[in-house]
Protein backbone atom coordinates (compact mmCIF):
# COMPACT_ATOMS: atom_id res chain seq x y z
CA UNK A 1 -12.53 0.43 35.14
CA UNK A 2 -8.75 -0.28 34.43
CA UNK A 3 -7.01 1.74 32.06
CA UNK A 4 -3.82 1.52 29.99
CA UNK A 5 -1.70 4.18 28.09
CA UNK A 6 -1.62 4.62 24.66
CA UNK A 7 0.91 6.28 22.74
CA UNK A 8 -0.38 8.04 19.42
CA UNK A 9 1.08 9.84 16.58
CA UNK A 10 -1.17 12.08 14.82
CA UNK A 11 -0.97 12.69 11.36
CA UNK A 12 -2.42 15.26 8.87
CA UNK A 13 -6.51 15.65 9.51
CA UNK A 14 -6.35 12.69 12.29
CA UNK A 15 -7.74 12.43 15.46
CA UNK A 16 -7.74 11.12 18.49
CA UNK A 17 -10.24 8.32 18.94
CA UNK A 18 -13.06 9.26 20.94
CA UNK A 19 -15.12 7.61 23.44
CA UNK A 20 -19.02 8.88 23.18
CA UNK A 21 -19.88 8.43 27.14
CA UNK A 22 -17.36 7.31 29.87
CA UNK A 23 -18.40 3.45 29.85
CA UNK A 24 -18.65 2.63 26.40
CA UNK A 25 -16.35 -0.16 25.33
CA UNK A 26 -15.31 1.47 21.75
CA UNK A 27 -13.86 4.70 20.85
CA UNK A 28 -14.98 6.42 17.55
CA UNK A 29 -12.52 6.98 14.92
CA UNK A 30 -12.74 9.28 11.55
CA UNK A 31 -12.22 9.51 8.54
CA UNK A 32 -9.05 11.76 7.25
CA UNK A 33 -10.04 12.23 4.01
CA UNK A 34 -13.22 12.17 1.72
CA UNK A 35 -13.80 9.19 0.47
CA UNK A 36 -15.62 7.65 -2.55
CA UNK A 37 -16.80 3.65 -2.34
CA UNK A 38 -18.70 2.59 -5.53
CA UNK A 39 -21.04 -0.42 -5.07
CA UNK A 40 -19.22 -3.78 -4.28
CA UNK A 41 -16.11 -1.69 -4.31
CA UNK A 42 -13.39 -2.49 -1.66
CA UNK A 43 -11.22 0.61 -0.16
CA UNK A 44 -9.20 1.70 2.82
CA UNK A 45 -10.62 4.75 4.60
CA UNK A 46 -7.09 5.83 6.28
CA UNK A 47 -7.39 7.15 10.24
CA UNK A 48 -4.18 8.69 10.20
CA UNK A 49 -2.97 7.90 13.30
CA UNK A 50 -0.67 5.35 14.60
CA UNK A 51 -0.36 3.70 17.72
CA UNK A 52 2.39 1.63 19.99
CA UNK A 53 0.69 -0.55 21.76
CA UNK A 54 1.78 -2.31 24.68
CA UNK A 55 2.56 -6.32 24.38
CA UNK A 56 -0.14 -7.68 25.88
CA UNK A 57 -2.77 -5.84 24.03
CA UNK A 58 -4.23 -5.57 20.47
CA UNK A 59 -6.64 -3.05 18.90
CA UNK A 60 -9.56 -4.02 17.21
CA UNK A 61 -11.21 -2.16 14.66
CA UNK A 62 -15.37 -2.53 14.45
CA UNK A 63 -18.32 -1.49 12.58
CA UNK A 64 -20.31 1.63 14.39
CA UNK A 65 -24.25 0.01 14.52
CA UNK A 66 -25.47 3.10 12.96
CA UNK A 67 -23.33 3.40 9.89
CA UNK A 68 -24.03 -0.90 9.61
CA UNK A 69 -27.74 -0.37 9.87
CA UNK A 70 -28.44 2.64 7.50
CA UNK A 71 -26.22 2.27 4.91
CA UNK A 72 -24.95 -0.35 2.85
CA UNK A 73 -21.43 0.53 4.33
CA UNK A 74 -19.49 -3.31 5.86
CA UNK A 75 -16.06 -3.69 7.35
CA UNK A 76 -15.51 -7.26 5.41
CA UNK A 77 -12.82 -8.19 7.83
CA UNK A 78 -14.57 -6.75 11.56
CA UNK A 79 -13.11 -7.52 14.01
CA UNK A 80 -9.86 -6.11 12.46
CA UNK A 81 -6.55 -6.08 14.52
CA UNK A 82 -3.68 -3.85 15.03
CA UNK A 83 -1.22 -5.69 16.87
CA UNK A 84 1.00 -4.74 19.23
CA UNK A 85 4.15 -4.68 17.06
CA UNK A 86 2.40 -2.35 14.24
CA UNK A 87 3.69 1.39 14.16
CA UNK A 88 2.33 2.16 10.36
CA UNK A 89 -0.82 4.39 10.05
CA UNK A 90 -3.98 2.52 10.83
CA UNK A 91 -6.97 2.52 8.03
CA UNK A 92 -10.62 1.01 7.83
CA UNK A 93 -10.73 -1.94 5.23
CA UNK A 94 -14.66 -0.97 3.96
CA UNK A 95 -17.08 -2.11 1.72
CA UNK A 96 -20.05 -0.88 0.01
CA UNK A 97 -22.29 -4.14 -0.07
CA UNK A 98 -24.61 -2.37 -1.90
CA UNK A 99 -26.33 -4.50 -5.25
CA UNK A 100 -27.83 -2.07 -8.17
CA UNK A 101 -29.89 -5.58 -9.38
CA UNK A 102 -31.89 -4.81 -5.84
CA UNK A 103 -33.08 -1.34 -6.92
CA UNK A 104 -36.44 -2.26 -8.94
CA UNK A 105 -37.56 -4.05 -5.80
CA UNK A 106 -36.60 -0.80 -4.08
CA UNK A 107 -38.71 1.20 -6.18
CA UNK A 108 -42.00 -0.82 -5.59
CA UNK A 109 -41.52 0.09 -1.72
CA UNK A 110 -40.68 3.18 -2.40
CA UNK A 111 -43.21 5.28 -4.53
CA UNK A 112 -40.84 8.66 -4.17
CA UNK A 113 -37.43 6.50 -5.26
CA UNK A 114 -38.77 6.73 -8.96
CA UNK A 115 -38.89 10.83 -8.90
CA UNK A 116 -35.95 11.08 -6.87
CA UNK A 117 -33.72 8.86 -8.96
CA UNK A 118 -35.23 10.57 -12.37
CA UNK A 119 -34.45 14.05 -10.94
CA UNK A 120 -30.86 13.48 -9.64
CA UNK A 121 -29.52 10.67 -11.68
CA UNK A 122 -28.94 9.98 -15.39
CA UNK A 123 -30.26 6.71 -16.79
CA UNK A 124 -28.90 5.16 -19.64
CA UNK A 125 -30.60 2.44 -21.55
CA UNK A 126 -28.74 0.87 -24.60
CA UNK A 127 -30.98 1.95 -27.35
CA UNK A 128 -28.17 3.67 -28.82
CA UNK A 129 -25.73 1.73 -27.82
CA UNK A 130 -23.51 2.54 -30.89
CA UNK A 131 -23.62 5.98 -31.02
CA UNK A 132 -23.63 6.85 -26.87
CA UNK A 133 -20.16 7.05 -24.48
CA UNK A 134 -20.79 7.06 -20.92
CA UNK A 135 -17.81 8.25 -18.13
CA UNK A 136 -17.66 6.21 -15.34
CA UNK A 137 -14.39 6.65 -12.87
CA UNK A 138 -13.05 8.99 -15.11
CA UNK A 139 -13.05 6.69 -18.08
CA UNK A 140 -14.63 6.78 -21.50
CA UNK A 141 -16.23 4.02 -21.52
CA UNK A 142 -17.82 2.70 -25.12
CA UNK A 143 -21.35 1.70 -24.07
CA UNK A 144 -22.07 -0.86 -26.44
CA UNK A 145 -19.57 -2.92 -24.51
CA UNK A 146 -20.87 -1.37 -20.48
CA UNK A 147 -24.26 -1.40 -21.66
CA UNK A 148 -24.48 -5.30 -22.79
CA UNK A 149 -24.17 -6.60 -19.09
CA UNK A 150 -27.07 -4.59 -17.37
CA UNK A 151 -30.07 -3.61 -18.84
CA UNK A 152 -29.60 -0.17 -17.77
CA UNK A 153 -26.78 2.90 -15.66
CA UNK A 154 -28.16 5.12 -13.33
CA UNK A 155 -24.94 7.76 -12.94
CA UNK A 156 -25.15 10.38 -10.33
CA UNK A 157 -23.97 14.04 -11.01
CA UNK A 158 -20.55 13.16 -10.52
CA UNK A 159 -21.09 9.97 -13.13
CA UNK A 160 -20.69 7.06 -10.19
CA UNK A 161 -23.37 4.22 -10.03
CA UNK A 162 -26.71 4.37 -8.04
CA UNK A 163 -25.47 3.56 -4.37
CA UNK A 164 -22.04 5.03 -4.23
CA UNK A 165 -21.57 5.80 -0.85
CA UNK A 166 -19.37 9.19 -0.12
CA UNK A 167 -17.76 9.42 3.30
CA UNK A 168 -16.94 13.25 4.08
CA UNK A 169 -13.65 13.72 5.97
CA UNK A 170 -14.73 13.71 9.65
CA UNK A 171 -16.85 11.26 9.21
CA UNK A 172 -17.24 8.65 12.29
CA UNK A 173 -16.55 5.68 10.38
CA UNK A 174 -15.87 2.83 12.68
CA UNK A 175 -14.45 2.21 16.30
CA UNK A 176 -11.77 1.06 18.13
CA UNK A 177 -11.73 -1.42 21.30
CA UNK A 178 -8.33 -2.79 23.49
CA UNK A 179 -8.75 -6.56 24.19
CA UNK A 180 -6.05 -7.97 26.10
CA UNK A 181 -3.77 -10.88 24.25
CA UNK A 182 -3.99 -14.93 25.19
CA UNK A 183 -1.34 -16.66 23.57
CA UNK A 184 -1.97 -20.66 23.14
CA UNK A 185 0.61 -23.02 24.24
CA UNK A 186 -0.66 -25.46 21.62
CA UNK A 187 -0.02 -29.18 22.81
CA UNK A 188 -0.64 -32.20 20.37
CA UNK A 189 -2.49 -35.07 21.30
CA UNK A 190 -3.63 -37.59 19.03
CA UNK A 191 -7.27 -37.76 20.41
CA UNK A 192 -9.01 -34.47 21.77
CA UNK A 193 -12.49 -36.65 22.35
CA UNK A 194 -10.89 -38.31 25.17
CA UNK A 195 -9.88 -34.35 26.86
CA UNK A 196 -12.83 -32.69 28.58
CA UNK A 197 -16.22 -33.15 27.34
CA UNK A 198 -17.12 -34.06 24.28
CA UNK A 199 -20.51 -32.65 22.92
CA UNK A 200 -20.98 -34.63 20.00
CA UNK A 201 -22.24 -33.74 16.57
CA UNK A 202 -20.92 -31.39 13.92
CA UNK A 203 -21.81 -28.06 12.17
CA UNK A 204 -25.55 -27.40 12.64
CA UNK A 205 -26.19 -30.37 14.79
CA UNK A 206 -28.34 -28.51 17.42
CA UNK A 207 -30.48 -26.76 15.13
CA UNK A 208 -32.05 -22.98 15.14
CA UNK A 209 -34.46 -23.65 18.07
């Protein structure tokens, strides 16, 4: 297995990215800092590292399968790439795909989501829409005006929406691969049918089977 040097600045509460057995093609990275992602929110989870590269190699950033699968946590732009020339601090562009319209389907597979979301959440219906203020991101919010758009908030204890995700500091949160760089020598040509072979048909033509 051929390897290459990488030169690393650490920076406050990063770490060096870790590979979990001696063959495995990605390295995990963490999370410096705890993190908060509301549904459909976008953030950067910062590493805190950075990295010099060499020129003929790029580093791409990747979901970690169990994070993908359990949670509603997405890296929107996966593969991402630090390129070779980059010296800032590298960070996670994540997601949380999660949808609160999805949650009464939830509860009919799940008899125990009911209890659990009426003992550790506070729903808010607008009944009182007039008379009731709601905080949400450290806002007063007047609920008349939240309240009209969904039929109902479900606010954890620290007031956030039903499927906030919160990524501890530590956290394994994605991980890192070294692909080496193929630069194109584009050359026009005014038909590419007649280059090669030339399969035929367009988006979808061979079907799903």
């Amino acid at each position: 297995m051929r390897k290459e040097n990488i030169y690393i600045e650490i920076m406050e509460n990063g770490k060096i990215p870790v590979y979990a057995n001696y063959n495995d093609a990605g390295a995990d990275v963490f999370a410096a800092e705890d993190i908060v992602i509301r549904p459909l929110e976008k953030v950067i989870i910062p590493l805190n590292f950075k990295v010099a590269l060499p020129d003929h190699l790029e580093m791409q950033v990747r979901p970690r399968s169990g994070l993908s699968l359990k949670t509603s946590l997405s890296i929107p732009n996966s593969p991402g790439t630090v390129d070779a020339g980059y010296r800032n601090p590298v960070g996670v562009i994540a997601q949380n795909t999660y949808n609160i319209s999805n949650l009464p389907y939830e509860m009919l597979y799940d008899e125990e989501l009911k209890d659990r979301i009426q003992k550790n959440y506070k729903i808010l219906f607008p009944e009182n829409s007039k008379d009731v203020y709601t905080i949400f991101r450290d806002r007063n919010n007047e609920t008349a005006e939240t309240l009209n758009l969904v039929p109902f908030l479900v606010l954890d204890r620290h007031n956030n929406p039903y499927g906030t995700l919160y990524i501890d500091k530590g956290t394994k949160i994605a991980q890192v691969v070294i692909n080496e760089i193929i630069h194109a020598k584009y050359i026009e040509t005014e038909d590419v049918s007649s280059i090669g072979t030339d399969r035929g048909g367009g988006y979808g033509s061979t079907g799903i089977r």
